[in-house]
Protein backbone atom coordinates (compact mmCIF):
# COMPACT_ATOMS: atom_id res chain seq x y z
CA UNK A 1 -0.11 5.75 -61.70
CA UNK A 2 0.03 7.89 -58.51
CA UNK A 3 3.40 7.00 -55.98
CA UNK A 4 3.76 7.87 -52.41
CA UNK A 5 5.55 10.63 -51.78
CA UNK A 6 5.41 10.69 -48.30
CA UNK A 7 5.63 7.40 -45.77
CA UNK A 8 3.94 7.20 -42.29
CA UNK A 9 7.00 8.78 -40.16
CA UNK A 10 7.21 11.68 -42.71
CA UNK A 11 3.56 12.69 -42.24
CA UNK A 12 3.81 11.99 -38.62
CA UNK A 13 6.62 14.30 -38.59
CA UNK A 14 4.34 16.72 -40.76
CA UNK A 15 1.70 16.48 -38.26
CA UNK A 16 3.77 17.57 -34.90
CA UNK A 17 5.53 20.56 -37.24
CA UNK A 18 2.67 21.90 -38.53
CA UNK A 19 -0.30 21.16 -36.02
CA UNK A 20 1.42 20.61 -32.63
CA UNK A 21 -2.19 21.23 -31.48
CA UNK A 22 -3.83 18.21 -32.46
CA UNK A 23 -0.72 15.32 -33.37
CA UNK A 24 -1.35 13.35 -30.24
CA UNK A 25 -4.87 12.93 -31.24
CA UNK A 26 -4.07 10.78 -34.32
CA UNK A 27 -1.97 7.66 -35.47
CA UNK A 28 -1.50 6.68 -38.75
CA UNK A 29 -2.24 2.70 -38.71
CA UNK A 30 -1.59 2.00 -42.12
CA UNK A 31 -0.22 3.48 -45.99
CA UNK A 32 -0.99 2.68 -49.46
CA UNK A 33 -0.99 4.44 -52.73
CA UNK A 34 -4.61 6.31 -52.56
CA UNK A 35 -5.43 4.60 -49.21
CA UNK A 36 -5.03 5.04 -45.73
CA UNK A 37 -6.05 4.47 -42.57
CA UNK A 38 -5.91 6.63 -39.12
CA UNK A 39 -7.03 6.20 -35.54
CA UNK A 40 -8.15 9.01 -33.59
CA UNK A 41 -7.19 8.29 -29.66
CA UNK A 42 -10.33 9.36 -28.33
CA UNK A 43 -10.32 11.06 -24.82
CA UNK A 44 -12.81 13.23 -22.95
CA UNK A 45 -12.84 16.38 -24.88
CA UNK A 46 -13.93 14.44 -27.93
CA UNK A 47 -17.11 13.78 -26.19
CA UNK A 48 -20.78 15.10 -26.16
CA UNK A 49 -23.45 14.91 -23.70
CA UNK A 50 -25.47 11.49 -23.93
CA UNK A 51 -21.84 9.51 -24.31
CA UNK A 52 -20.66 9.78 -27.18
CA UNK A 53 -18.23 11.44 -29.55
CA UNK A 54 -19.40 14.37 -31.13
CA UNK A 55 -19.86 15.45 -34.89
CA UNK A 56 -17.18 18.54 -34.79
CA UNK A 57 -14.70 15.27 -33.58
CA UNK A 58 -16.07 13.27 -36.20
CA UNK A 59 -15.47 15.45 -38.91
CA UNK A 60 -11.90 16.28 -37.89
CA UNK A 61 -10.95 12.89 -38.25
CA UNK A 62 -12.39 12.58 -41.50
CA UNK A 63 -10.65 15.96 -42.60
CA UNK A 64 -7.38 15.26 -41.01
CA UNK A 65 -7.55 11.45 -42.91
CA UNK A 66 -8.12 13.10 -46.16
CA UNK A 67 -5.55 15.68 -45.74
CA UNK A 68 -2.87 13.49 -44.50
CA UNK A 69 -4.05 10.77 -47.46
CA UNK A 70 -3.71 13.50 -50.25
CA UNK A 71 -0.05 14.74 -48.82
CA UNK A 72 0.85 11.18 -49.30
CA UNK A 73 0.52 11.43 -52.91
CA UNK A 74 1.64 15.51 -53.35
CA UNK A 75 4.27 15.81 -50.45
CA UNK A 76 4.52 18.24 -47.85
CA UNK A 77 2.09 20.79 -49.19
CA UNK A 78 0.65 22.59 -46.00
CA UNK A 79 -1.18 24.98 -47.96
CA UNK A 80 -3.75 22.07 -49.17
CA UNK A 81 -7.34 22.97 -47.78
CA UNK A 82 -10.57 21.33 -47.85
CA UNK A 83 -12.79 22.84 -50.22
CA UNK A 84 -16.19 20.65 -50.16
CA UNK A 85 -17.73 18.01 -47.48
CA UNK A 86 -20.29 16.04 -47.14
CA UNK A 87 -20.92 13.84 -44.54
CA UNK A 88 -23.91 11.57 -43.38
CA UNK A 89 -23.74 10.35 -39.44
CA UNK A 90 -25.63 7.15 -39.54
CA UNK A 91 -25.17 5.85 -35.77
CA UNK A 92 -23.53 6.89 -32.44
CA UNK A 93 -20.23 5.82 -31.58
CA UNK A 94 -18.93 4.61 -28.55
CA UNK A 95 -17.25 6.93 -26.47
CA UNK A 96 -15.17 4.47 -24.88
CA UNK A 97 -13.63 3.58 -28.23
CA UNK A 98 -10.91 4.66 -30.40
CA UNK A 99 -12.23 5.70 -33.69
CA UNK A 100 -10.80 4.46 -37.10
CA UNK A 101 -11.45 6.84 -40.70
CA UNK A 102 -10.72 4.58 -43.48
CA UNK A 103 -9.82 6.50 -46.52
CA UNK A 104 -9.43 6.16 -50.45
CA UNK A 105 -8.42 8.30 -52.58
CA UNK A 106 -10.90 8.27 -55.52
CA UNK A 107 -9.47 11.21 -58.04
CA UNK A 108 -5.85 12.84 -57.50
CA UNK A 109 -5.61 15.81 -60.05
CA UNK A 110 -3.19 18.86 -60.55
CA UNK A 111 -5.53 21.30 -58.54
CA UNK A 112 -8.06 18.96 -56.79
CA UNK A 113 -8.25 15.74 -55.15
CA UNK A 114 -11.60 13.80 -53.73
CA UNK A 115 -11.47 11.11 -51.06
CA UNK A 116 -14.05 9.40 -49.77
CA UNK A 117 -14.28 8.05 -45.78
CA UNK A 118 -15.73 5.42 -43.47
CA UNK A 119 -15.55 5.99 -39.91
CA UNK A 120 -16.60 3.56 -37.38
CA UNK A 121 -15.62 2.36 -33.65
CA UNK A 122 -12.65 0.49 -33.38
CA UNK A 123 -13.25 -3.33 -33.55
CA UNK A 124 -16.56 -2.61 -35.50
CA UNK A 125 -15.96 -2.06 -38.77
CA UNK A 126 -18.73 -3.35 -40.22
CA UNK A 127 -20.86 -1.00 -38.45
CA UNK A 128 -20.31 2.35 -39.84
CA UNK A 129 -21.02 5.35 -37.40
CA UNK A 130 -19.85 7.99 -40.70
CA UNK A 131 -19.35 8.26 -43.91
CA UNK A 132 -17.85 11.23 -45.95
CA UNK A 133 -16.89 12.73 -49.32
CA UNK A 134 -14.16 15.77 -49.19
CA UNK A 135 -12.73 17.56 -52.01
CA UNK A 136 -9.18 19.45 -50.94
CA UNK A 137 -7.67 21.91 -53.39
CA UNK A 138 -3.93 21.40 -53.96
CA UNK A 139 -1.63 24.54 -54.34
């Protein structure tokens, strides 16, 4: 059985020391052992002609859920990168909404780890705008 080796402040923490860049852009909501769930605060540059958010955006979040979903369970392991991802877009989100990634971890191992993500507008999670699978390699 997997533990949590890292809570919500400590990957917040994580996030501002090691990507400064993008840490404002996401809040952890909630933490469990192989699940958790992030908001991305979305804001004008997330946005593509037409009004909505754009797939690059989209896939961050999914990326950055994963990532900070598999440090949970390994620790502070910056060196972690994505190796595989697949993702479907299946509608278009509203650009004046927050978007949630919902994640589970489905395999933790010594060298890999594959999560699996639902994306959708905030308030509307029973409409899925994306889904993804992403496989991260663990140093």
């Amino acid at each position: 059985m997997h533990e949590l080796k890292m809570d919500i402040d400590a990957l917040n923490a994580f996030l501002v020391s090691e990507f400064p860049q993008v840490a404002d852009d996401f809040e952890i909501e909630s933490l469990e052992t192989m699940r958790l769930r992030v908001r991305l605060r979305t804001r004008p540059a997330h946005l593509r002609p037409g009004g909505t958010v754009s797939g690059p955006t989209m896939f961050a979040l999914a990326d950055v859920a994963v990532y900070l979903a598999v440090l949970s369970l390994v620790g502070p392991k910056a060196l972690a990168v994505t190796t595989n991802c697949a993702i479907d877009f299946m509608r278009k989100p509203a650009a004046d909404l927050d978007l949630i990634a919902d994640v589970e971890i489905l395999k933790l191992g010594r060298s890999l780890a594959v999560g699996d993500v639902r994306l959708f507008g905030e308030g509307h999670e029973d409409r899925p705008v994306a889904r993804a699978s992403l496989t991260y390699s663990i140093p």
